[in-house]
PDB file of N, CA and C in Angstrom:
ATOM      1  N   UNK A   1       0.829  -1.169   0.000  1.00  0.00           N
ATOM      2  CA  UNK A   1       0.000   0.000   0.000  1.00  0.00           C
ATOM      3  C   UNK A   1       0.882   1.244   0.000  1.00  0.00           C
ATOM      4  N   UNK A   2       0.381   2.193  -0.723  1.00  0.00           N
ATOM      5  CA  UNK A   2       1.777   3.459  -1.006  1.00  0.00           C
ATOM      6  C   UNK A   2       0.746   4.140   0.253  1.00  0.00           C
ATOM      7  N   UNK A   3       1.810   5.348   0.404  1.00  0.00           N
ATOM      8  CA  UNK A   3       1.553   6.387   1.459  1.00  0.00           C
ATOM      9  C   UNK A   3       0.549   7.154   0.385  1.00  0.00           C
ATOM     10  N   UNK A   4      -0.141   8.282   1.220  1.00  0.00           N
ATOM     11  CA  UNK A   4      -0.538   8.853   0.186  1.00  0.00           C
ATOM     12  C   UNK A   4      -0.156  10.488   0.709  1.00  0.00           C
ATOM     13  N   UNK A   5       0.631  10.764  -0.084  1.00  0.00           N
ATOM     14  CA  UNK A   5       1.399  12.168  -0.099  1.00  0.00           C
ATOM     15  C   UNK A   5       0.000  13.051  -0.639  1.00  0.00           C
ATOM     16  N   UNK A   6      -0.236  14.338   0.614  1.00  0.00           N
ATOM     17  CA  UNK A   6      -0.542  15.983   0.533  1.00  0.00           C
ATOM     18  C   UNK A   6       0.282  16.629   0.471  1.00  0.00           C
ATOM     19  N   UNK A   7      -0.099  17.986  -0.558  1.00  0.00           N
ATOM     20  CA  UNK A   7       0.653  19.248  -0.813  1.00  0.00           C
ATOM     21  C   UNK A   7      -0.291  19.999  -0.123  1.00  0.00           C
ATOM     22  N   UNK A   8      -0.371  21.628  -0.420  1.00  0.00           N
ATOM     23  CA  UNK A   8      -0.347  22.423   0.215  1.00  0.00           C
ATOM     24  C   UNK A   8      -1.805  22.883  -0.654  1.00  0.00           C
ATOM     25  N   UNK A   9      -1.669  22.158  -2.028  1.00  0.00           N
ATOM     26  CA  UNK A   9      -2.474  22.601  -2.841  1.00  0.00           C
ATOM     27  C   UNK A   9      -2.919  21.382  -3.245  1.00  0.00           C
ATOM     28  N   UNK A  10      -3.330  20.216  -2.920  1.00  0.00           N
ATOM     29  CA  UNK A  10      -4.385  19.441  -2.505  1.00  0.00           C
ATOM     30  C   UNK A  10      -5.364  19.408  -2.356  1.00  0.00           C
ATOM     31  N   UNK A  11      -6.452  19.013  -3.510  1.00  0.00           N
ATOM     32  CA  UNK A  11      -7.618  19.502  -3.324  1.00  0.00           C
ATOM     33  C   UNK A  11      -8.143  18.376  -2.328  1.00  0.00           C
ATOM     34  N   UNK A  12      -9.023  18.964  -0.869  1.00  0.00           N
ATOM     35  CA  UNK A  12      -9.333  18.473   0.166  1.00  0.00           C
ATOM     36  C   UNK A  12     -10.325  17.082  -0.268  1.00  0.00           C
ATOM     37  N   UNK A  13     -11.223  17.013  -1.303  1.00  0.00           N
ATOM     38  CA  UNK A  13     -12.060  16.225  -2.012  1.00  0.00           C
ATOM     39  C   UNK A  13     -11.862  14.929  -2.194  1.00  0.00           C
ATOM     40  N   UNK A  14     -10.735  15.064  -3.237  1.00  0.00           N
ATOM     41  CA  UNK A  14      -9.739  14.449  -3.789  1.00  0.00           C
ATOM     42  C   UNK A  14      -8.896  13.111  -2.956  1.00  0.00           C
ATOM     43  N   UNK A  15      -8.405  13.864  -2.318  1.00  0.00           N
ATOM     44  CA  UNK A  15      -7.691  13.285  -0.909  1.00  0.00           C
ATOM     45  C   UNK A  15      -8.667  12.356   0.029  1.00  0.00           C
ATOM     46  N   UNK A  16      -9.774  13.256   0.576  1.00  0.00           N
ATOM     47  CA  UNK A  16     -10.294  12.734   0.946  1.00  0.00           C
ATOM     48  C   UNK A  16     -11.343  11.282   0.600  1.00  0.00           C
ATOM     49  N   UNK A  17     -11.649  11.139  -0.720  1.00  0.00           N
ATOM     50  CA  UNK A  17     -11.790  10.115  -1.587  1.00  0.00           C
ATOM     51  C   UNK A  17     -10.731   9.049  -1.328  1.00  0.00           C
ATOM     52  N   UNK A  18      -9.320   9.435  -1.754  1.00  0.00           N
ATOM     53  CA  UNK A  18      -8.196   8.505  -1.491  1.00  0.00           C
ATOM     54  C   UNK A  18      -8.176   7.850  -0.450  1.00  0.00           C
ATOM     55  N   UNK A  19      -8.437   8.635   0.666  1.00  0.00           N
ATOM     56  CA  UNK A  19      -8.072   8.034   1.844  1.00  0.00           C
ATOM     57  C   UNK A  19      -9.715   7.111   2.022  1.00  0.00           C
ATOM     58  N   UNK A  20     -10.550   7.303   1.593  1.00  0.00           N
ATOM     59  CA  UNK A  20     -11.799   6.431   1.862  1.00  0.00           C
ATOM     60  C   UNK A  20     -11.770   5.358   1.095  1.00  0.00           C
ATOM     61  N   UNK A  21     -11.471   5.383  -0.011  1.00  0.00           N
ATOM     62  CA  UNK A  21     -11.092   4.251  -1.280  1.00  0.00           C
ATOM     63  C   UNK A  21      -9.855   3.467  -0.331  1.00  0.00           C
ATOM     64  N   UNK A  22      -9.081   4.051  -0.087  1.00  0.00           N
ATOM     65  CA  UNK A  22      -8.002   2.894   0.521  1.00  0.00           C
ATOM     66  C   UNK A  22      -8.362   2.424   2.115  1.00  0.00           C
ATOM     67  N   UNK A  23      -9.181   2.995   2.657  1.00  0.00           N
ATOM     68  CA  UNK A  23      -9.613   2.372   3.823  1.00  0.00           C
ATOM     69  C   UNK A  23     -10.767   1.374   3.832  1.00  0.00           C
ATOM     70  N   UNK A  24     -11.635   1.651   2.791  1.00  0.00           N
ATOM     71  CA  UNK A  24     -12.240   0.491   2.081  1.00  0.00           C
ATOM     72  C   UNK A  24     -11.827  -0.827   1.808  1.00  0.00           C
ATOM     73  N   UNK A  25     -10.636  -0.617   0.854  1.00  0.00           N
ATOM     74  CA  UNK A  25      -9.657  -1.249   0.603  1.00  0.00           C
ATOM     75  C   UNK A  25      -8.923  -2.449   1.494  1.00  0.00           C
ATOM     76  N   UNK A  26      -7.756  -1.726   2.295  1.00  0.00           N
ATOM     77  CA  UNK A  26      -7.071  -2.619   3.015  1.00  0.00           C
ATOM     78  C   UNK A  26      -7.239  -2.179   4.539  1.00  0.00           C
ATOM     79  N   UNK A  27      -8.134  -1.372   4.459  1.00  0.00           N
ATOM     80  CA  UNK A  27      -9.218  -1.455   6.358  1.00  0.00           C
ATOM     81  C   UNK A  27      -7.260  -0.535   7.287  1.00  0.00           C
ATOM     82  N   UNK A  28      -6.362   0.318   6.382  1.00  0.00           N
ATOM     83  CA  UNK A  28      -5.386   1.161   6.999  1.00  0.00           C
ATOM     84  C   UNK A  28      -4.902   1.818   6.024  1.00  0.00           C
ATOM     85  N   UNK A  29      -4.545   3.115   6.331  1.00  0.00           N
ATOM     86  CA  UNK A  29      -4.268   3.982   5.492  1.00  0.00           C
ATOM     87  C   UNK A  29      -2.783   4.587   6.218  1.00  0.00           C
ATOM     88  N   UNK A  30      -1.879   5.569   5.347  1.00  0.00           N
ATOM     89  CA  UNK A  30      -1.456   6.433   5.681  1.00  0.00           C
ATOM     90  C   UNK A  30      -0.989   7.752   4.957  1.00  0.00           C
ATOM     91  N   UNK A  31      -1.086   8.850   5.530  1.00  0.00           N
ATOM     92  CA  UNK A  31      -1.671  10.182   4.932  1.00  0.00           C
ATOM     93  C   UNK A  31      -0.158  10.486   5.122  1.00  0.00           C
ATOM     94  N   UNK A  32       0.559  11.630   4.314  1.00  0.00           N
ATOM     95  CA  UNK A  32       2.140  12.073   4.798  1.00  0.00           C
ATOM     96  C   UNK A  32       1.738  13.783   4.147  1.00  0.00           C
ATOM     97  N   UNK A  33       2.370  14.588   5.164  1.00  0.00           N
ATOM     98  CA  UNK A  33       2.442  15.690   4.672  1.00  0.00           C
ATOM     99  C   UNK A  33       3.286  16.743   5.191  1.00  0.00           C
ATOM    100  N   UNK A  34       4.231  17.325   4.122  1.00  0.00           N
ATOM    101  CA  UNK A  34       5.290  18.415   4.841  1.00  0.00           C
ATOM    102  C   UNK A  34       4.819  20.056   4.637  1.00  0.00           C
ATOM    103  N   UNK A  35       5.143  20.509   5.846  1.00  0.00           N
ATOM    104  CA  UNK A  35       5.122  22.153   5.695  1.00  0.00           C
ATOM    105  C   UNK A  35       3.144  22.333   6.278  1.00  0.00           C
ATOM    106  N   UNK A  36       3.346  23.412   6.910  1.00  0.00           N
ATOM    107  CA  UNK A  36       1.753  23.833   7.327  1.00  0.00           C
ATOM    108  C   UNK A  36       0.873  23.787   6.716  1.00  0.00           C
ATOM    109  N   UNK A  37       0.873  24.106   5.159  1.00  0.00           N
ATOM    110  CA  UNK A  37      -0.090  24.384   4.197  1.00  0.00           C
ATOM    111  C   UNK A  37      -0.585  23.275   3.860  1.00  0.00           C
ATOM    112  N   UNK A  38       0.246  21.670   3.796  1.00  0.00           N
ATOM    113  CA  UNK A  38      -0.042  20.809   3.603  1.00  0.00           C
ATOM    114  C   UNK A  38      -0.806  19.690   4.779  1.00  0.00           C
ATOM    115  N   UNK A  39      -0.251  19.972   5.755  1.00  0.00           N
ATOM    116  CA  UNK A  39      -0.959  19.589   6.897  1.00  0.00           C
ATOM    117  C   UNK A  39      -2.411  19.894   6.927  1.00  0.00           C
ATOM    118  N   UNK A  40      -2.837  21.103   6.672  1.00  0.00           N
ATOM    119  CA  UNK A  40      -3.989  21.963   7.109  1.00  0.00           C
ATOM    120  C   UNK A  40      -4.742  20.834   5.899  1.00  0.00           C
ATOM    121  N   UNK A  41      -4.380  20.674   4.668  1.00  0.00           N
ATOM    122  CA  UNK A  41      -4.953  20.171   3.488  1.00  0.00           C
ATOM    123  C   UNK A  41      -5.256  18.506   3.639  1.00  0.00           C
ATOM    124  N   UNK A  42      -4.533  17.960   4.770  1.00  0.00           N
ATOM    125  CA  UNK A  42      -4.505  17.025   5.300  1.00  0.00           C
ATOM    126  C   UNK A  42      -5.570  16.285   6.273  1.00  0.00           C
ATOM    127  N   UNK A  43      -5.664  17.251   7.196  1.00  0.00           N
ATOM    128  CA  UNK A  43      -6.823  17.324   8.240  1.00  0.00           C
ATOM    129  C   UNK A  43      -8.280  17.659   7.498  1.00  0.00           C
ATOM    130  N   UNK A  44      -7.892  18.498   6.976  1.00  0.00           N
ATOM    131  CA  UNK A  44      -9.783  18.535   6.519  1.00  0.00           C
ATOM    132  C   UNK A  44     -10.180  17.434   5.338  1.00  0.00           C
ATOM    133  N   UNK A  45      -8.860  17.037   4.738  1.00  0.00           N
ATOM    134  CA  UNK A  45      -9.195  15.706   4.012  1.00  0.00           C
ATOM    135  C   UNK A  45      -9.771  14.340   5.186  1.00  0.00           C
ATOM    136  N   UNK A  46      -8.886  14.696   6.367  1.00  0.00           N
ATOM    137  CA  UNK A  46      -9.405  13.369   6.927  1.00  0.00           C
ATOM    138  C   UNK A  46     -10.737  13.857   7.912  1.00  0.00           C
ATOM    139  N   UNK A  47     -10.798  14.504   7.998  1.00  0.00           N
ATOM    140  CA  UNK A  47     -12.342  15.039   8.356  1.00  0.00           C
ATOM    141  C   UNK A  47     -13.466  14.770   7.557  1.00  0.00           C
ATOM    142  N   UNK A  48     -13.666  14.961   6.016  1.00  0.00           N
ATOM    143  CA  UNK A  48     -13.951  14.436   5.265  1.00  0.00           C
ATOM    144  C   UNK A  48     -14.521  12.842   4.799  1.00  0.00           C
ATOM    145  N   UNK A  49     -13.265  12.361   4.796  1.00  0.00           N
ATOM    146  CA  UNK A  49     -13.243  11.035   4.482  1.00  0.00           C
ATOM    147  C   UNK A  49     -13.972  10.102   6.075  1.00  0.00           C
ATOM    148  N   UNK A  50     -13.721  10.995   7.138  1.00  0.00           N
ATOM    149  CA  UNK A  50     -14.322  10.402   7.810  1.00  0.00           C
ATOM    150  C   UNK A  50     -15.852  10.614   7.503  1.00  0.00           C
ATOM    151  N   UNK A  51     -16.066  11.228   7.524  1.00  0.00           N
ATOM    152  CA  UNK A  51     -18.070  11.384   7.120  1.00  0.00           C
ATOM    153  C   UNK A  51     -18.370  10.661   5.779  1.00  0.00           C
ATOM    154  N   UNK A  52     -17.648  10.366   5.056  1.00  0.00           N
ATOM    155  CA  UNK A  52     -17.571   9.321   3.843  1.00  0.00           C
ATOM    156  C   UNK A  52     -17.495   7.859   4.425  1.00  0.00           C
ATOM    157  N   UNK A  53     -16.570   7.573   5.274  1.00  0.00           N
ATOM    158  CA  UNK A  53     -16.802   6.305   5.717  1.00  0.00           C
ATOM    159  C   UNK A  53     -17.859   6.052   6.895  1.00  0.00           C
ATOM    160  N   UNK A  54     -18.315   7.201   7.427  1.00  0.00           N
ATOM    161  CA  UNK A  54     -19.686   7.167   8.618  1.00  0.00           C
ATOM    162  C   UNK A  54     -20.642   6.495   7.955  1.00  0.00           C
ATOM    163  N   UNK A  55     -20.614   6.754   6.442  1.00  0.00           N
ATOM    164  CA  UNK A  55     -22.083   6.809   5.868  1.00  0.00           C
ATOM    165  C   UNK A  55     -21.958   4.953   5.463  1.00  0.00           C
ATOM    166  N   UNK A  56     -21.252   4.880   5.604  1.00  0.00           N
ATOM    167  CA  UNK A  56     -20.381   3.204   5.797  1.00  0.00           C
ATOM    168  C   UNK A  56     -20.657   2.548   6.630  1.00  0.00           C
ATOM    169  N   UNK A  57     -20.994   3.201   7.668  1.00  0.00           N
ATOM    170  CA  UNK A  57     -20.193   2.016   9.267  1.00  0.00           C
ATOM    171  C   UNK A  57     -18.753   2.078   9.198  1.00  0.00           C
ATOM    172  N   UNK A  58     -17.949   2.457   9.171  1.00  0.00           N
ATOM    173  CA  UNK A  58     -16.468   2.461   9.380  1.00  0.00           C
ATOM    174  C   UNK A  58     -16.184   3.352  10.221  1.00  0.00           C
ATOM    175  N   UNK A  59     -15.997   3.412  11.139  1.00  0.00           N
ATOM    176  CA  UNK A  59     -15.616   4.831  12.022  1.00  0.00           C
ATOM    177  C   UNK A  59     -13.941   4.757  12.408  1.00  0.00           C
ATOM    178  N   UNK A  60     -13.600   5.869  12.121  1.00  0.00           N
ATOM    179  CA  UNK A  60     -12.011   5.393  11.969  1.00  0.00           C
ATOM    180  C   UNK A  60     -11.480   6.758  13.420  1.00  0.00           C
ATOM    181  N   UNK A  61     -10.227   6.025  13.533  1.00  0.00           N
ATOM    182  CA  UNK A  61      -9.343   6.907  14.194  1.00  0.00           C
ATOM    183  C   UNK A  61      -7.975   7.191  13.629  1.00  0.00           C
ATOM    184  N   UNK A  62      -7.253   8.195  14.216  1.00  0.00           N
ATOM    185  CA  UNK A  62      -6.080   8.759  13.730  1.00  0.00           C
ATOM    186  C   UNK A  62      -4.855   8.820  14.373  1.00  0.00           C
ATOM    187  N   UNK A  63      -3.689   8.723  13.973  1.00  0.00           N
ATOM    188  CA  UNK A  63      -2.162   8.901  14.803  1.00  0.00           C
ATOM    189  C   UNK A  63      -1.325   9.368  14.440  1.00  0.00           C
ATOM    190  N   UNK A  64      -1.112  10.530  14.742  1.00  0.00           N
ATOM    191  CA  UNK A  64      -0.097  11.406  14.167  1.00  0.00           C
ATOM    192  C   UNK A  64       1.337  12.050  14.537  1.00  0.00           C
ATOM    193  N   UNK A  65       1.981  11.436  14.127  1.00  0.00           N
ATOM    194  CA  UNK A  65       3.384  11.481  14.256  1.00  0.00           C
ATOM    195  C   UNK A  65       4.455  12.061  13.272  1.00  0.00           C
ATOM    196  N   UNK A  66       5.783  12.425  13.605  1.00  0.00           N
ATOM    197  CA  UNK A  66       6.813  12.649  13.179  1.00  0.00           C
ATOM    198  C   UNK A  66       7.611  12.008  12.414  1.00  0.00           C
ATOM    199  N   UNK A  67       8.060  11.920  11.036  1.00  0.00           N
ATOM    200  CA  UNK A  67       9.039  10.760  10.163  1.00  0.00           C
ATOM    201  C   UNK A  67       9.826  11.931   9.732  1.00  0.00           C
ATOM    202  N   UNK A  68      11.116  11.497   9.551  1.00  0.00           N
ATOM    203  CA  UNK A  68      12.003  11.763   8.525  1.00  0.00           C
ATOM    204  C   UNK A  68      12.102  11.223   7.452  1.00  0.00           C
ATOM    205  N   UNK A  69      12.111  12.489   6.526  1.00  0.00           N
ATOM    206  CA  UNK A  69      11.599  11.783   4.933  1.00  0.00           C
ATOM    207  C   UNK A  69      13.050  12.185   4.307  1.00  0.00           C
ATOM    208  N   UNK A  70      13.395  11.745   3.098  1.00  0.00           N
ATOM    209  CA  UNK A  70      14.662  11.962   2.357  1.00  0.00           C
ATOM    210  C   UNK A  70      14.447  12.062   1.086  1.00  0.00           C
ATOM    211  N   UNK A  71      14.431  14.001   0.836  1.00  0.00           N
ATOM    212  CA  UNK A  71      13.750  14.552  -0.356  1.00  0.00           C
ATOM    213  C   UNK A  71      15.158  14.547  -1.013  1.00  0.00           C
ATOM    214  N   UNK A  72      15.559  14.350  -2.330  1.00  0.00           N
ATOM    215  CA  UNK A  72      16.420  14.603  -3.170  1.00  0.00           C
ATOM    216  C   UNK A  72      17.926  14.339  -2.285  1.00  0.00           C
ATOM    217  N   UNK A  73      18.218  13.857  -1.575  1.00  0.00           N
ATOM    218  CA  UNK A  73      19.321  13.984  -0.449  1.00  0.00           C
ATOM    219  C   UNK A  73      19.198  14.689   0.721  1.00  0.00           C
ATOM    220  N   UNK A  74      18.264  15.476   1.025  1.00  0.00           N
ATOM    221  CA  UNK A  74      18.002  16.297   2.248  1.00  0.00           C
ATOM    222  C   UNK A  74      17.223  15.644   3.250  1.00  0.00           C
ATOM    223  N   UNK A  75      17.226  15.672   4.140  1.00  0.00           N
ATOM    224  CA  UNK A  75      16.234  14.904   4.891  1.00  0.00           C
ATOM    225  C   UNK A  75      15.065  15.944   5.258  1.00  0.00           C
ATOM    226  N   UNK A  76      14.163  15.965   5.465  1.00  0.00           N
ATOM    227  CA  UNK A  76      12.935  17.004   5.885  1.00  0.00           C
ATOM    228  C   UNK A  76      12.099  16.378   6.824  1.00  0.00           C
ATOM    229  N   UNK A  77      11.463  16.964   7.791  1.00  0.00           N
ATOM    230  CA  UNK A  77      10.472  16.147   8.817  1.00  0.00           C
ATOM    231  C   UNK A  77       8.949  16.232   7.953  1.00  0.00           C
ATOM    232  N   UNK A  78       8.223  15.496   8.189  1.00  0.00           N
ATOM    233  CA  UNK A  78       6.743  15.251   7.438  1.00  0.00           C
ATOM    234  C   UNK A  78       6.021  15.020   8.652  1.00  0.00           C
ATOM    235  N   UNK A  79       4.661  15.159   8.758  1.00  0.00           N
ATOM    236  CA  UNK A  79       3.764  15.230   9.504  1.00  0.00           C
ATOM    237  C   UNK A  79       3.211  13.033   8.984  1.00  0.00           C
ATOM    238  N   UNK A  80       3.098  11.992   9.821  1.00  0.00           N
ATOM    239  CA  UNK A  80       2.527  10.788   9.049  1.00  0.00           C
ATOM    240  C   UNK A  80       1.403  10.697   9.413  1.00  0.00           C
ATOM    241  N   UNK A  81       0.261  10.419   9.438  1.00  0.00           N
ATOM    242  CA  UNK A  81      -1.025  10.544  10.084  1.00  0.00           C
ATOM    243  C   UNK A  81      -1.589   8.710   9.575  1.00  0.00           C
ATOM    244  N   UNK A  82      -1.956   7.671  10.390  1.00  0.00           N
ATOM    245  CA  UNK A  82      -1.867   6.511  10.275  1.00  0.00           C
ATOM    246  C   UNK A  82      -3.404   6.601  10.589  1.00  0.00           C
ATOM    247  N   UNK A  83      -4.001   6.312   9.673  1.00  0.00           N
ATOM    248  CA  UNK A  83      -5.627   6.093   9.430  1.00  0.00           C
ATOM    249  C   UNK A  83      -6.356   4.467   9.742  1.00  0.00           C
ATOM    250  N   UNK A  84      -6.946   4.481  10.873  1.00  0.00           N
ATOM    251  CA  UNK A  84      -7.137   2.840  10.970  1.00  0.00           C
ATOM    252  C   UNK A  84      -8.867   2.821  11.698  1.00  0.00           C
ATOM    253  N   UNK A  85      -9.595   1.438  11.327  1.00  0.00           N
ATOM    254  CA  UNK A  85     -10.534   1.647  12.055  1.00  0.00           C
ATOM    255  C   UNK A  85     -10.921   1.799  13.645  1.00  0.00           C
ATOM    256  N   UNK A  86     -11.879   2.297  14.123  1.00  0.00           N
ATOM    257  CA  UNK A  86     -11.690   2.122  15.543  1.00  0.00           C
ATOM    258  C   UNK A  86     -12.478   0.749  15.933  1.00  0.00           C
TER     259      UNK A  86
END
């Protein structure tokens, strides 16, 4: 299962689809996103997708943590947000 990388310019919809399609899917997800703008694009995706999977029965929870990611040789911190049912 790939991660599923937010930008900053992420349409919230979009995302949020992804993350419902893959929790459908393999019943765990995970969301990755660097820098504020992308975070913010992040959260209201999984806000979203949660009322997409309500209408389901799936009620999910969230965990959000710190990774070091390794962009082009640089390392950068990313926000990981681990999507699973409750």
């Amino acid at each position: 299962m790939d991660v599923i990388k937010v930008k900053a310019n992420s349409r919230t919809a979009a995302v949020a689809g992804a993350i419902a399609g893959v929790m459908r899917e393999h019943k765990h997800a995970e969301v990755q996103a660097i820098g504020a703008g992308a975070v913010n694009q992040a959260v209201k995706a999984l806000v979203l997708a949660r009322g997409y999977l309500a209408e389901d029965g799936i009620p999910i929870i969230c965990f959000p943590e710190f990774v070091d990611v390794d962009i082009d040789g640089k390392v950068r911190t990313a926000i990981k947000i681990t999507v699973e049912p409750r």
